[in-house]
PDB file of N, CA and C in Angstrom:
ATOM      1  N   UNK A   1     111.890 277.485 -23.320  1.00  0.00           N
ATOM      2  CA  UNK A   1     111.303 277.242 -22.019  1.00  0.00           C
ATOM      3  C   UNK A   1     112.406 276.789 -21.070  1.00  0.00           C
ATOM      4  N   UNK A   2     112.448 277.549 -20.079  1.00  0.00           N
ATOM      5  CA  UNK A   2     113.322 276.765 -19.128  1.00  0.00           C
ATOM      6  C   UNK A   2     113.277 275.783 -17.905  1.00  0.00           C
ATOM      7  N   UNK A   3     114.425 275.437 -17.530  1.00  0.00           N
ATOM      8  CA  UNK A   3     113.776 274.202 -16.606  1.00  0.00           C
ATOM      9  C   UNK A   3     113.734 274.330 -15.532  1.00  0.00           C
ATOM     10  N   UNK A   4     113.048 274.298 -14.481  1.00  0.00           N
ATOM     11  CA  UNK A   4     113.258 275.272 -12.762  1.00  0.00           C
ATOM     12  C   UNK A   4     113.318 274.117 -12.194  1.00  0.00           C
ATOM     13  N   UNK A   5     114.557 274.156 -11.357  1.00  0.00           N
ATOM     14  CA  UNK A   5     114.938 272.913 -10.057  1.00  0.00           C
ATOM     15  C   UNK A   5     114.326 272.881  -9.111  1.00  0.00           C
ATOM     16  N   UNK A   6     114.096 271.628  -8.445  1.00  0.00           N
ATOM     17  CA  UNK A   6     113.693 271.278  -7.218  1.00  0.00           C
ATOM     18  C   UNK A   6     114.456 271.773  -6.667  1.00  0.00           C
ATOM     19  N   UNK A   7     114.174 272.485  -5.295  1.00  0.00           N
ATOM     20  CA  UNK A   7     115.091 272.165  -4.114  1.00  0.00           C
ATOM     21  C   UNK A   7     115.340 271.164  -3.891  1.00  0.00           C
ATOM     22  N   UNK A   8     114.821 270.356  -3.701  1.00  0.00           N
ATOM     23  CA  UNK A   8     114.956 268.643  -3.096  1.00  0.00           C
ATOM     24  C   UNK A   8     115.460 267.839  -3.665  1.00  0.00           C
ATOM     25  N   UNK A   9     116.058 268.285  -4.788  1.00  0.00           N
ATOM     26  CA  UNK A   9     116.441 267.160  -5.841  1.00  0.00           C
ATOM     27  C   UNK A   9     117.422 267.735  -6.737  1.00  0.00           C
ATOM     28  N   UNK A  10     118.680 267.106  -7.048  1.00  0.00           N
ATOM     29  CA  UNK A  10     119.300 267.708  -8.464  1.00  0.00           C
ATOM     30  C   UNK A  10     118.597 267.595  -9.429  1.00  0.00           C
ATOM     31  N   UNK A  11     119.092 268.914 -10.528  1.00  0.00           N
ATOM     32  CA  UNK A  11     118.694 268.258 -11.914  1.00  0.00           C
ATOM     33  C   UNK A  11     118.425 267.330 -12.503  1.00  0.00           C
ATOM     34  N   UNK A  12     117.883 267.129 -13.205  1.00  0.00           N
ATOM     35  CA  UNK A  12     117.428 265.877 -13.916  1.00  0.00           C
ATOM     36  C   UNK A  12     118.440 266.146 -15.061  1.00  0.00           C
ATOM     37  N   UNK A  13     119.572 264.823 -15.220  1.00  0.00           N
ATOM     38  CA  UNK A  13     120.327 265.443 -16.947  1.00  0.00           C
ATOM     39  C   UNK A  13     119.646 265.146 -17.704  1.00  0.00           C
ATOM     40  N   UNK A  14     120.404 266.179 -18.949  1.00  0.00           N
ATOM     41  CA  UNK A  14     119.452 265.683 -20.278  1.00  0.00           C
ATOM     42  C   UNK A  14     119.617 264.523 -21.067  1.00  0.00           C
ATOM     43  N   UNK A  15     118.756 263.942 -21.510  1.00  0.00           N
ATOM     44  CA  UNK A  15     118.713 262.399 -21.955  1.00  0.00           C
ATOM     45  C   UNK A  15     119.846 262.470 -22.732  1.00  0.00           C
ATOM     46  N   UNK A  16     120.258 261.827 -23.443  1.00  0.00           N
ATOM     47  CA  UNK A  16     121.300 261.587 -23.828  1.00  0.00           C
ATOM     48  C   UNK A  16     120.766 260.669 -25.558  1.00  0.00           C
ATOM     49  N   UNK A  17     121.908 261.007 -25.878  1.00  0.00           N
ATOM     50  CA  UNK A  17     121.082 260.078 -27.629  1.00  0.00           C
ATOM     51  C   UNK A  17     122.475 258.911 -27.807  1.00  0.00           C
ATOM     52  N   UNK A  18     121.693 258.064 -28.216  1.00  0.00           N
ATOM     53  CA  UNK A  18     122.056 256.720 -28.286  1.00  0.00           C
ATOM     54  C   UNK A  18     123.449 256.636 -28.851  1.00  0.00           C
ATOM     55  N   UNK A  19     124.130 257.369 -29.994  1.00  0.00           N
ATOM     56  CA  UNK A  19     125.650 257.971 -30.668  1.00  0.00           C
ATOM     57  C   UNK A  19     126.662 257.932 -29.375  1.00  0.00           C
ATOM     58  N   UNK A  20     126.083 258.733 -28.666  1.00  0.00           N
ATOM     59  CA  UNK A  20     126.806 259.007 -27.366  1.00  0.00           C
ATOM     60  C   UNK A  20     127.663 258.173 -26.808  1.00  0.00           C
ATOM     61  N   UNK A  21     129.111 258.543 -26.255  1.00  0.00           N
ATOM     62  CA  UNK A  21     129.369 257.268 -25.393  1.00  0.00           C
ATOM     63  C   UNK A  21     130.068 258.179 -24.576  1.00  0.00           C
ATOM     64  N   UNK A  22     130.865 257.897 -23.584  1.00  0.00           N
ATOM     65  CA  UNK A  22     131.868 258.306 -22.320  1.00  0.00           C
ATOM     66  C   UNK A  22     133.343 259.148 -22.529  1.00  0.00           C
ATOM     67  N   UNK A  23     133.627 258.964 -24.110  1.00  0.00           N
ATOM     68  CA  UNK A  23     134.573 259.214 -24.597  1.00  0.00           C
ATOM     69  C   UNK A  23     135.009 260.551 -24.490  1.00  0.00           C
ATOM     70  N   UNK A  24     136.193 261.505 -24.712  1.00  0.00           N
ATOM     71  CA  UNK A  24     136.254 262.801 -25.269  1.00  0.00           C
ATOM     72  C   UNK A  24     135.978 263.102 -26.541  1.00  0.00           C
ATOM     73  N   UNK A  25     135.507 264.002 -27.089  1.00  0.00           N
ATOM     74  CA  UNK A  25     135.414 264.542 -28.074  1.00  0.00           C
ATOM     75  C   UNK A  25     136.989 265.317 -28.810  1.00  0.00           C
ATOM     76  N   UNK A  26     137.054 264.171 -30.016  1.00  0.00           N
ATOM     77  CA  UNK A  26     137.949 264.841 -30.284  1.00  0.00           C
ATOM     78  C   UNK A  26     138.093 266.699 -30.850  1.00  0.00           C
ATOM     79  N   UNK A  27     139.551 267.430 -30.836  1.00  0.00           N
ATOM     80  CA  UNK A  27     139.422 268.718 -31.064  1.00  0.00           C
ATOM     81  C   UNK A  27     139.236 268.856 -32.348  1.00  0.00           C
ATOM     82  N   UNK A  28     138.333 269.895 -32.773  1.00  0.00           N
ATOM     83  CA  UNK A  28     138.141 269.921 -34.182  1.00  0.00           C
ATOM     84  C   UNK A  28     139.524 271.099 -34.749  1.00  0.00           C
ATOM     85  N   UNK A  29     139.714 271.141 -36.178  1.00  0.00           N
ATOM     86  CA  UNK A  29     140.908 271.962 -36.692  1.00  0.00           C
ATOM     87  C   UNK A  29     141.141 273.053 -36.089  1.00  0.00           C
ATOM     88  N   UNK A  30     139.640 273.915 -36.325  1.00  0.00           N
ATOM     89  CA  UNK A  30     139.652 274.916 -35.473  1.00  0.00           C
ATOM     90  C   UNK A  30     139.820 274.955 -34.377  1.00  0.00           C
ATOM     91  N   UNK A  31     139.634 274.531 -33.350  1.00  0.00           N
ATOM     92  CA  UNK A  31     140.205 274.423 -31.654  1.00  0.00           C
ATOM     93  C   UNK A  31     141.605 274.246 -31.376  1.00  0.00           C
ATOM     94  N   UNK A  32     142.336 273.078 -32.424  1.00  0.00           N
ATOM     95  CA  UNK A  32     143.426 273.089 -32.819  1.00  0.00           C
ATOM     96  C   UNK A  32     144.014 274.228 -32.929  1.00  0.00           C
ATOM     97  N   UNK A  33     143.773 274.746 -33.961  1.00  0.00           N
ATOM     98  CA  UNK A  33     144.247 276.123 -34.346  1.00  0.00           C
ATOM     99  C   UNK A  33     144.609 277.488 -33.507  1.00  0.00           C
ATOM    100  N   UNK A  34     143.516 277.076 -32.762  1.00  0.00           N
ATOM    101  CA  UNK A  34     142.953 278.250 -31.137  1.00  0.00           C
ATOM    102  C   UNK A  34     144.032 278.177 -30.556  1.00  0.00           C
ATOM    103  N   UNK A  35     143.752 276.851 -30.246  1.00  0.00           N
ATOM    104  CA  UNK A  35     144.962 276.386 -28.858  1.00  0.00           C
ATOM    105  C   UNK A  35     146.508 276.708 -29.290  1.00  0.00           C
ATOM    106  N   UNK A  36     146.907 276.392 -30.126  1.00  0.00           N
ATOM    107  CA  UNK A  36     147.969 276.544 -30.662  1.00  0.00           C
ATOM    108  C   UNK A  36     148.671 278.242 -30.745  1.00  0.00           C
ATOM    109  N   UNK A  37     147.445 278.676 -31.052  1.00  0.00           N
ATOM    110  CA  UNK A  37     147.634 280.202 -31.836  1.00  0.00           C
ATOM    111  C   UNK A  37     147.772 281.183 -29.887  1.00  0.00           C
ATOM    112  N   UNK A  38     146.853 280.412 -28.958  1.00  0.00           N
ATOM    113  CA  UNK A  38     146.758 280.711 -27.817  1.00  0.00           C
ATOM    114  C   UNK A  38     148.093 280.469 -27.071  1.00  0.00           C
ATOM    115  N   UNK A  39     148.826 279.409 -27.000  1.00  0.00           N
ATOM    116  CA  UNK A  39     150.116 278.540 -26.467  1.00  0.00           C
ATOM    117  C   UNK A  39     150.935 279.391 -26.764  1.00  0.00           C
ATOM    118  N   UNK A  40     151.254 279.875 -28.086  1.00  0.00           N
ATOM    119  CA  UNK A  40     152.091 280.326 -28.727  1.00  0.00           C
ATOM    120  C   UNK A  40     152.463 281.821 -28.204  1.00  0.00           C
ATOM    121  N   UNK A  41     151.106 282.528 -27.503  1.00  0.00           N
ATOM    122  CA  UNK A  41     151.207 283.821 -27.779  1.00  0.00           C
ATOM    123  C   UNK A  41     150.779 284.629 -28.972  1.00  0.00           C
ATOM    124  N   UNK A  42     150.671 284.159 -29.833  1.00  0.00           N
ATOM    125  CA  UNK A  42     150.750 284.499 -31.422  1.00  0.00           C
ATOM    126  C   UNK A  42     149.406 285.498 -30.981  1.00  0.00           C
ATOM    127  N   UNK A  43     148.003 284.988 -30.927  1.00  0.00           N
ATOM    128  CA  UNK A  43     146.670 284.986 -30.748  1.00  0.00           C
ATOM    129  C   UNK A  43     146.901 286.058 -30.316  1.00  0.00           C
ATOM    130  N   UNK A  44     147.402 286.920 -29.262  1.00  0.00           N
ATOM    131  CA  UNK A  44     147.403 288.247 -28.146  1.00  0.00           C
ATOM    132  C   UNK A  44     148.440 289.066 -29.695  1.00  0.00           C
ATOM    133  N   UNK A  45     149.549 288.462 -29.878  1.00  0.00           N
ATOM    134  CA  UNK A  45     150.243 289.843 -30.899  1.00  0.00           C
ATOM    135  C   UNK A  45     149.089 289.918 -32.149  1.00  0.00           C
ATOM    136  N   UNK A  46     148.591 288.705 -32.514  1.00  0.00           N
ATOM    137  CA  UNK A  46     147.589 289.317 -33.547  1.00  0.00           C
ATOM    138  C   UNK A  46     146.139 290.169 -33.013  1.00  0.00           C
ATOM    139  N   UNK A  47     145.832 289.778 -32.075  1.00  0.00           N
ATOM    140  CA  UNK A  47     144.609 291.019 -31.442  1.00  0.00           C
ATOM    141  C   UNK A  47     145.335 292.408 -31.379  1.00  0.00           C
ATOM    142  N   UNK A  48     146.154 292.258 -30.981  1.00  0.00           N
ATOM    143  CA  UNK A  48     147.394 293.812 -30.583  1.00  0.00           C
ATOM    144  C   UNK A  48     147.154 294.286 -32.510  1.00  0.00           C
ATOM    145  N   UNK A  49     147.873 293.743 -33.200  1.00  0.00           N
ATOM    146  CA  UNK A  49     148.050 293.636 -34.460  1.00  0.00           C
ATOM    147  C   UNK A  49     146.385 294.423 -35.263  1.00  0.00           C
ATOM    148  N   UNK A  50     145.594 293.635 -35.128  1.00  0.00           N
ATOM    149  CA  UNK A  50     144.172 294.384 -35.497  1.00  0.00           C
ATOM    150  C   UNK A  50     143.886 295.328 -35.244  1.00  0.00           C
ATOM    151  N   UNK A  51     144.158 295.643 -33.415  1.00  0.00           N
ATOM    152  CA  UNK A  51     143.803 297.068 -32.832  1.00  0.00           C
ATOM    153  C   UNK A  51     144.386 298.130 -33.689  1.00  0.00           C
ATOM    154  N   UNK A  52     146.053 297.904 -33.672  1.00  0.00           N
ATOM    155  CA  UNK A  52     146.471 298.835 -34.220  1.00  0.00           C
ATOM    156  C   UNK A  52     145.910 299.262 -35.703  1.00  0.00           C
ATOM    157  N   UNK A  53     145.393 298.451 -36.691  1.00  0.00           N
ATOM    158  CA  UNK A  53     145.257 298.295 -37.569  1.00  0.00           C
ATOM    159  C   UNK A  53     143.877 299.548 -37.828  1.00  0.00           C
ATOM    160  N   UNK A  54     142.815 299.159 -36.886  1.00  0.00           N
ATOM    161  CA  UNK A  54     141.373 299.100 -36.615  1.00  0.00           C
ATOM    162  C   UNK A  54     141.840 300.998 -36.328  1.00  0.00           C
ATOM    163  N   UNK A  55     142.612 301.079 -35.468  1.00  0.00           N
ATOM    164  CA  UNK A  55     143.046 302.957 -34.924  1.00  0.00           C
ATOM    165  C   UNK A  55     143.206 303.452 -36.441  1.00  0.00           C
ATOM    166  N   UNK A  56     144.471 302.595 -36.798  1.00  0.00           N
ATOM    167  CA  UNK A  56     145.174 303.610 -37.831  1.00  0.00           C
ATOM    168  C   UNK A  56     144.118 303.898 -39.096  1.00  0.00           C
ATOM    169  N   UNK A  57     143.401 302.986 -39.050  1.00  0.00           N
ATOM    170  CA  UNK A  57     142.338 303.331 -40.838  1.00  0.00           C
ATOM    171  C   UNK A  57     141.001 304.059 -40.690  1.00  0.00           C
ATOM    172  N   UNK A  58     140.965 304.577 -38.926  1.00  0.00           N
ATOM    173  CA  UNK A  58     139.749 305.622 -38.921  1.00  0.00           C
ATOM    174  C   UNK A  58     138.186 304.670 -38.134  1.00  0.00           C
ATOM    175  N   UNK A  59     138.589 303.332 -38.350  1.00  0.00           N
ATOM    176  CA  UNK A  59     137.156 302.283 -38.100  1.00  0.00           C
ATOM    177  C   UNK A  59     137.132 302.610 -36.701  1.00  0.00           C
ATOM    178  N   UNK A  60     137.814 302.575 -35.022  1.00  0.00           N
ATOM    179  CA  UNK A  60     137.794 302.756 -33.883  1.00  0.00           C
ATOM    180  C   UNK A  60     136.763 303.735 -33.745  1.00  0.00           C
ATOM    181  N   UNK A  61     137.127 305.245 -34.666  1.00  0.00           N
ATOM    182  CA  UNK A  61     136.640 306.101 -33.958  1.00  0.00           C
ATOM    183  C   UNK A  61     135.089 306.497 -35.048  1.00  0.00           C
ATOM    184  N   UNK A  62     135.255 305.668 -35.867  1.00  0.00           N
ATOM    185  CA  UNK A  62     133.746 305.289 -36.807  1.00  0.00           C
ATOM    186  C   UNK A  62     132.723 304.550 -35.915  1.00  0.00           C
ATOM    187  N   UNK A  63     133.450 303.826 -35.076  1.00  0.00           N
ATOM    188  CA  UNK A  63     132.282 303.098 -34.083  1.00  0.00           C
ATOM    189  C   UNK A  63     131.783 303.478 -32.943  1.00  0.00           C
ATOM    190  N   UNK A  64     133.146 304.769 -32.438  1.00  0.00           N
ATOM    191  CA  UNK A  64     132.476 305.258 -31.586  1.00  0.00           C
ATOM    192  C   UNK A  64     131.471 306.286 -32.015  1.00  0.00           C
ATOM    193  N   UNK A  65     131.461 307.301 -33.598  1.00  0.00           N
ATOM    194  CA  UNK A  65     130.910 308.284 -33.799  1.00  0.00           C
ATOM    195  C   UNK A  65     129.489 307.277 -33.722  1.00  0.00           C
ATOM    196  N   UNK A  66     129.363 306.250 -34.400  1.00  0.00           N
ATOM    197  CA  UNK A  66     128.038 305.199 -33.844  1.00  0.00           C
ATOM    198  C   UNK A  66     127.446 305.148 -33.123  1.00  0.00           C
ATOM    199  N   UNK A  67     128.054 305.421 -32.586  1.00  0.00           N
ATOM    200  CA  UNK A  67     127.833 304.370 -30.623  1.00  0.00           C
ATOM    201  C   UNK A  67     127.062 306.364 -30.247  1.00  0.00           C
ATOM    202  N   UNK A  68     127.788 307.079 -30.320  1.00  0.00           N
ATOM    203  CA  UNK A  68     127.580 307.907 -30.169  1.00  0.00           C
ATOM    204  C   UNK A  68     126.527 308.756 -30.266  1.00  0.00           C
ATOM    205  N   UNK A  69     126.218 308.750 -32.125  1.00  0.00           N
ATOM    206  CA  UNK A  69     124.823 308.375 -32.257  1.00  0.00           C
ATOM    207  C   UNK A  69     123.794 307.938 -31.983  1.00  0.00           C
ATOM    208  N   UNK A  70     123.816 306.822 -31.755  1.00  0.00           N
ATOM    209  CA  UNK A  70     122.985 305.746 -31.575  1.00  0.00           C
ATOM    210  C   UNK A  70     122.064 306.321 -29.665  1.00  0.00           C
ATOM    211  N   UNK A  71     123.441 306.630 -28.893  1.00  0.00           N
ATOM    212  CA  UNK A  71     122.894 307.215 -27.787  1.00  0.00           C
ATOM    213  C   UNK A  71     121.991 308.479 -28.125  1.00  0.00           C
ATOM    214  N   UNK A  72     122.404 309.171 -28.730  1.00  0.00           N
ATOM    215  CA  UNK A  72     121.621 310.797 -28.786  1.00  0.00           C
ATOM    216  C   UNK A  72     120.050 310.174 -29.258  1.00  0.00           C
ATOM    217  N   UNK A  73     120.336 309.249 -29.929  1.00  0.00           N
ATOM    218  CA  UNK A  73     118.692 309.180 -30.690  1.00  0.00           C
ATOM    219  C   UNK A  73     117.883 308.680 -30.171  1.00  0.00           C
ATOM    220  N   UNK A  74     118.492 307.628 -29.111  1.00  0.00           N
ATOM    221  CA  UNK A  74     117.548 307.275 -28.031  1.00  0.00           C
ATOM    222  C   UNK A  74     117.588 307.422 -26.572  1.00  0.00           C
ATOM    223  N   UNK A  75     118.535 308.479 -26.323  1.00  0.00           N
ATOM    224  CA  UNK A  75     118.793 308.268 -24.895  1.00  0.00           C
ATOM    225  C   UNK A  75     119.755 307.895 -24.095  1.00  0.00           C
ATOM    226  N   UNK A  76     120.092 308.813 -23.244  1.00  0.00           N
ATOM    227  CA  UNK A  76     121.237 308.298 -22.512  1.00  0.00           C
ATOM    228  C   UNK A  76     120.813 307.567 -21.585  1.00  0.00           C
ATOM    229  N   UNK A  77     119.313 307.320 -21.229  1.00  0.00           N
ATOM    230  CA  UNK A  77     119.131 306.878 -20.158  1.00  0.00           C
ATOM    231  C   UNK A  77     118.417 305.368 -20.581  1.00  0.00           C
ATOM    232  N   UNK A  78     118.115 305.353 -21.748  1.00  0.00           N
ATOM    233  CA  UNK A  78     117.381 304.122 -22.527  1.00  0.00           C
ATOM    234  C   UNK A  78     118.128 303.424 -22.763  1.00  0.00           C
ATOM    235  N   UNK A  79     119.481 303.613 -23.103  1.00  0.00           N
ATOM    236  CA  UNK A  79     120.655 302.560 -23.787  1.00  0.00           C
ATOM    237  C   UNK A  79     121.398 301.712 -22.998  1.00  0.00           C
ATOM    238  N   UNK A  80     121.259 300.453 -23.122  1.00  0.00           N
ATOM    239  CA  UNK A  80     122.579 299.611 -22.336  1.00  0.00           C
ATOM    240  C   UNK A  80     123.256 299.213 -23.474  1.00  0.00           C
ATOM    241  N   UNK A  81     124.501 298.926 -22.466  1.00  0.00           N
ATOM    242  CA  UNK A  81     125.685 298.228 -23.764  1.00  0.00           C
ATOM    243  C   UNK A  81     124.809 297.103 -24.163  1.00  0.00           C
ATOM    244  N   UNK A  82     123.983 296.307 -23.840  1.00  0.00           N
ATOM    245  CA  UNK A  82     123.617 295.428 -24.706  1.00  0.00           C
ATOM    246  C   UNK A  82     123.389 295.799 -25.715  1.00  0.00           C
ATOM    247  N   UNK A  83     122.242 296.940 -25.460  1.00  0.00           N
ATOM    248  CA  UNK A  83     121.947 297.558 -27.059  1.00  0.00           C
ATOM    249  C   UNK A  83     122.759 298.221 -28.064  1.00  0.00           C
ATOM    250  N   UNK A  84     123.375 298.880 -27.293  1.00  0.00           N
ATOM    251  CA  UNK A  84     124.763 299.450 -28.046  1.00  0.00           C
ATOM    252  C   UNK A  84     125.487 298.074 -29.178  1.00  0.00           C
ATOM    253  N   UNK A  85     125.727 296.949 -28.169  1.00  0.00           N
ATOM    254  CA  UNK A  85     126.441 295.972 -29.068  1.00  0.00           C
ATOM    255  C   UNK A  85     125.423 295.127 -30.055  1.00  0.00           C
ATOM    256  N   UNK A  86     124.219 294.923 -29.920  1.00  0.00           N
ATOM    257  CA  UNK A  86     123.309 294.749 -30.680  1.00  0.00           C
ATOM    258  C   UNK A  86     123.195 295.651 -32.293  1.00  0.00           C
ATOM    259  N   UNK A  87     123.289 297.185 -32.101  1.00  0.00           N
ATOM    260  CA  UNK A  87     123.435 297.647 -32.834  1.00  0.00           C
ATOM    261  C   UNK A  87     124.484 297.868 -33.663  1.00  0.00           C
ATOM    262  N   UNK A  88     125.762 298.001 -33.242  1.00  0.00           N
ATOM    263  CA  UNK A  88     127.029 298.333 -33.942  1.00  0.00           C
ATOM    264  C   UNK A  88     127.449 297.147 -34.217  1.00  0.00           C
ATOM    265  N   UNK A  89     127.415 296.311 -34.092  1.00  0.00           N
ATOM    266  CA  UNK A  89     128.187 294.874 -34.032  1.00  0.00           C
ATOM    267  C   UNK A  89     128.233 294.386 -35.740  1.00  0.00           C
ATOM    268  N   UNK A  90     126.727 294.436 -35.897  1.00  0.00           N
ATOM    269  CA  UNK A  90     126.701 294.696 -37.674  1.00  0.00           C
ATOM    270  C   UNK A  90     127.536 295.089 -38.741  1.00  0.00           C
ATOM    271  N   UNK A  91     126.705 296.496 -38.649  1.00  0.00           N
ATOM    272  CA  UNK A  91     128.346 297.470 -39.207  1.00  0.00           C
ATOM    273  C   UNK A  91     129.556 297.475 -38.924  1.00  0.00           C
ATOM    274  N   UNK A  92     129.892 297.332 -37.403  1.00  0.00           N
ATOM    275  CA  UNK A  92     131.303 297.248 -37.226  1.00  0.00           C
ATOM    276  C   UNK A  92     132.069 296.544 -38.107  1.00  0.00           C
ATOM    277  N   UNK A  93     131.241 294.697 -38.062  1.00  0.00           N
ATOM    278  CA  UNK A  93     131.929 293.783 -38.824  1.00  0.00           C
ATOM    279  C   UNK A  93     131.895 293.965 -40.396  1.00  0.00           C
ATOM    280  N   UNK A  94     130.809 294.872 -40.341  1.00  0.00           N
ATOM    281  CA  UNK A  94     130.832 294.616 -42.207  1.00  0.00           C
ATOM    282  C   UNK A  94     131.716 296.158 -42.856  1.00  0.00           C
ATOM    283  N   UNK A  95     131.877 296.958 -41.715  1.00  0.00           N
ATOM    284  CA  UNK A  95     133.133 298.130 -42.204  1.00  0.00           C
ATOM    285  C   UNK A  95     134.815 298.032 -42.115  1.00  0.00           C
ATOM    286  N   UNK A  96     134.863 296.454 -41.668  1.00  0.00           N
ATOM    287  CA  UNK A  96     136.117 296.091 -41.145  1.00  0.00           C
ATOM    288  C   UNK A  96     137.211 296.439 -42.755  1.00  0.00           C
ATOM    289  N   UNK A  97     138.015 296.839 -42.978  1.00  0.00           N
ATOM    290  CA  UNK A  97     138.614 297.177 -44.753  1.00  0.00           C
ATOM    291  C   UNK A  97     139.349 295.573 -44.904  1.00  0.00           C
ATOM    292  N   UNK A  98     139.454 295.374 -45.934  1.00  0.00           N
ATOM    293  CA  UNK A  98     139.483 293.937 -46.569  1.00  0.00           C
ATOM    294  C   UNK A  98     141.190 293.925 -46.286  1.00  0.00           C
ATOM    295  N   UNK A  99     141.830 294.939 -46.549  1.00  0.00           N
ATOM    296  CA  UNK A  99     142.950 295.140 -46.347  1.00  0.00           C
ATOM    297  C   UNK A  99     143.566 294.478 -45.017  1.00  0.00           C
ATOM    298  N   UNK A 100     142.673 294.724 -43.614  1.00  0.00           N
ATOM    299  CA  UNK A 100     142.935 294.162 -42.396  1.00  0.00           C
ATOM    300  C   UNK A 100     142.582 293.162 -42.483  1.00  0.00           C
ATOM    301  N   UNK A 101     141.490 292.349 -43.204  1.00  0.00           N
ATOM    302  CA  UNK A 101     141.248 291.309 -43.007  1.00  0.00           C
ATOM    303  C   UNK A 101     142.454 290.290 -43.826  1.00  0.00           C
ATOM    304  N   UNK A 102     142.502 290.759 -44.668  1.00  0.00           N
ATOM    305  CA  UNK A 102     143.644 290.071 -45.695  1.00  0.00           C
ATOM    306  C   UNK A 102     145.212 289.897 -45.062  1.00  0.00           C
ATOM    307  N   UNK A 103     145.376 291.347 -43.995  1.00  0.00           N
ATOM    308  CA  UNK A 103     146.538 291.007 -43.445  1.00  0.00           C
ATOM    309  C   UNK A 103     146.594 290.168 -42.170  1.00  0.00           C
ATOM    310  N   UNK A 104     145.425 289.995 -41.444  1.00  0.00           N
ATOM    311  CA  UNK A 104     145.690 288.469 -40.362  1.00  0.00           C
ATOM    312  C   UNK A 104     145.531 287.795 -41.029  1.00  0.00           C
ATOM    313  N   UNK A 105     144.522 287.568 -42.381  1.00  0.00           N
ATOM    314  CA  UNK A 105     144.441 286.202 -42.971  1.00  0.00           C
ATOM    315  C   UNK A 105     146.075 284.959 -42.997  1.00  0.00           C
ATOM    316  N   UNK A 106     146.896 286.341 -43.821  1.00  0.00           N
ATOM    317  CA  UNK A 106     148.246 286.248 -43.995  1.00  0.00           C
ATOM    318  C   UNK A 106     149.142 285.689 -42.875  1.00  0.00           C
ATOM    319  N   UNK A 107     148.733 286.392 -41.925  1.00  0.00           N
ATOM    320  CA  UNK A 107     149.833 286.027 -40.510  1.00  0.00           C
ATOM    321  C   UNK A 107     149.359 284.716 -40.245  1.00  0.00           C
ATOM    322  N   UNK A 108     148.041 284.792 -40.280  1.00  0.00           N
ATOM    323  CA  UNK A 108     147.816 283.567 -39.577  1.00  0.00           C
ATOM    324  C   UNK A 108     148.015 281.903 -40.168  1.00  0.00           C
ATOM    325  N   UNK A 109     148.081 282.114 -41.375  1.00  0.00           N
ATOM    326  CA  UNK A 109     148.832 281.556 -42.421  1.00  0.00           C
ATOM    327  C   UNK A 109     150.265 281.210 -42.247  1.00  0.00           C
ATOM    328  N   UNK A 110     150.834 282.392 -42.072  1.00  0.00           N
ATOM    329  CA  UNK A 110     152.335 282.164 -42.294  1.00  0.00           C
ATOM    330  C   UNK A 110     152.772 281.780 -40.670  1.00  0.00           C
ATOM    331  N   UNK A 111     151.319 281.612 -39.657  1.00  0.00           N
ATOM    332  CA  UNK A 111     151.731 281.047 -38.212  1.00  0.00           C
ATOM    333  C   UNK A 111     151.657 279.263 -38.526  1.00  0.00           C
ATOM    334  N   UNK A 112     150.547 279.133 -39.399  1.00  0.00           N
ATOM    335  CA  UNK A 112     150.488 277.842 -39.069  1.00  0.00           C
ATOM    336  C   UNK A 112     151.299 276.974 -40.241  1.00  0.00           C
ATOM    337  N   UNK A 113     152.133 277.705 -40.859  1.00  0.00           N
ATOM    338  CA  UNK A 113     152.814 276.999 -41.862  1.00  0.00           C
ATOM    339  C   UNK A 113     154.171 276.992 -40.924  1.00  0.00           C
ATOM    340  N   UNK A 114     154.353 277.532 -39.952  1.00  0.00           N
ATOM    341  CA  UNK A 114     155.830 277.789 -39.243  1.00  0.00           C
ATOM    342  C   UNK A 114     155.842 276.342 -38.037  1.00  0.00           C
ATOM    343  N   UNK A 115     153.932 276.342 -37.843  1.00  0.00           N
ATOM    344  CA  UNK A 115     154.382 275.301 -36.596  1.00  0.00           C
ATOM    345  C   UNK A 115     154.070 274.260 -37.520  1.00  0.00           C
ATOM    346  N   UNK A 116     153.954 274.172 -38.645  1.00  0.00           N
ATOM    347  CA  UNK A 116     153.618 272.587 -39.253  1.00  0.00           C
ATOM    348  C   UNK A 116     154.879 271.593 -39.610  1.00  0.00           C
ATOM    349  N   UNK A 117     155.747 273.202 -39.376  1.00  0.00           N
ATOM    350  CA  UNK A 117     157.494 272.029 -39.639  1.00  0.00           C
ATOM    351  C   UNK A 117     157.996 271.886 -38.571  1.00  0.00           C
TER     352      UNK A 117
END
């Protein structure tokens, strides 16, 4: 359910639970990791790194023969990318070859063992 504003009035915030205080939240490992992997640059050569990966083993153009599909059967005029990404998003992730996954696992590994010294 959502909440519809007054004109006349700001929002009302949401209550707040008693744990709470004024503080920042510290970054968890993972955000750590982000930021770091982001700072570095690293994050952009490993997306670059996948793409290439994702072309060379046939999966790119597996998602488009999908996608492709997926239009003919219902329509070119019925389909938004929402649905498009609704549908492929599944398979995409679960046709990814273990091989690519195993090789960022690796990099990303041998990134954060480089900035830990």
């Amino acid at each position: 359910m959502s909440r519809r504003h007054s004109v006349n009035r700001p929002p009302t915030p949401d209550v707040r639970d008693d744990d709470e205080d004024d503080r920042p939240k510290e970054p968890t490992l993972l955000e750590i990791v982000n930021i770091k992997l982001i700072e570095s640059g690293e994050k952009e050569r490993l997306m670059e790194l996948v793409r290439e990966r994702l072309v060379e083993c046939g999966w790119k153009d597996e998602m488009r023969a999908l996608c492709r599909a997926f239009i003919k059967k219902n329509g070119r005029e019925n389909v938004t990318v929402d649905d498009l990404v609704r549908a492929i998003t599944p398979k995409g992730r679960a046709s990814i070859p273990d091989s690519v996954k195993a090789e960022l696992l690796q990099k990303i590994r041998t990134f954060l063992v480089s900035v830990a010294h």
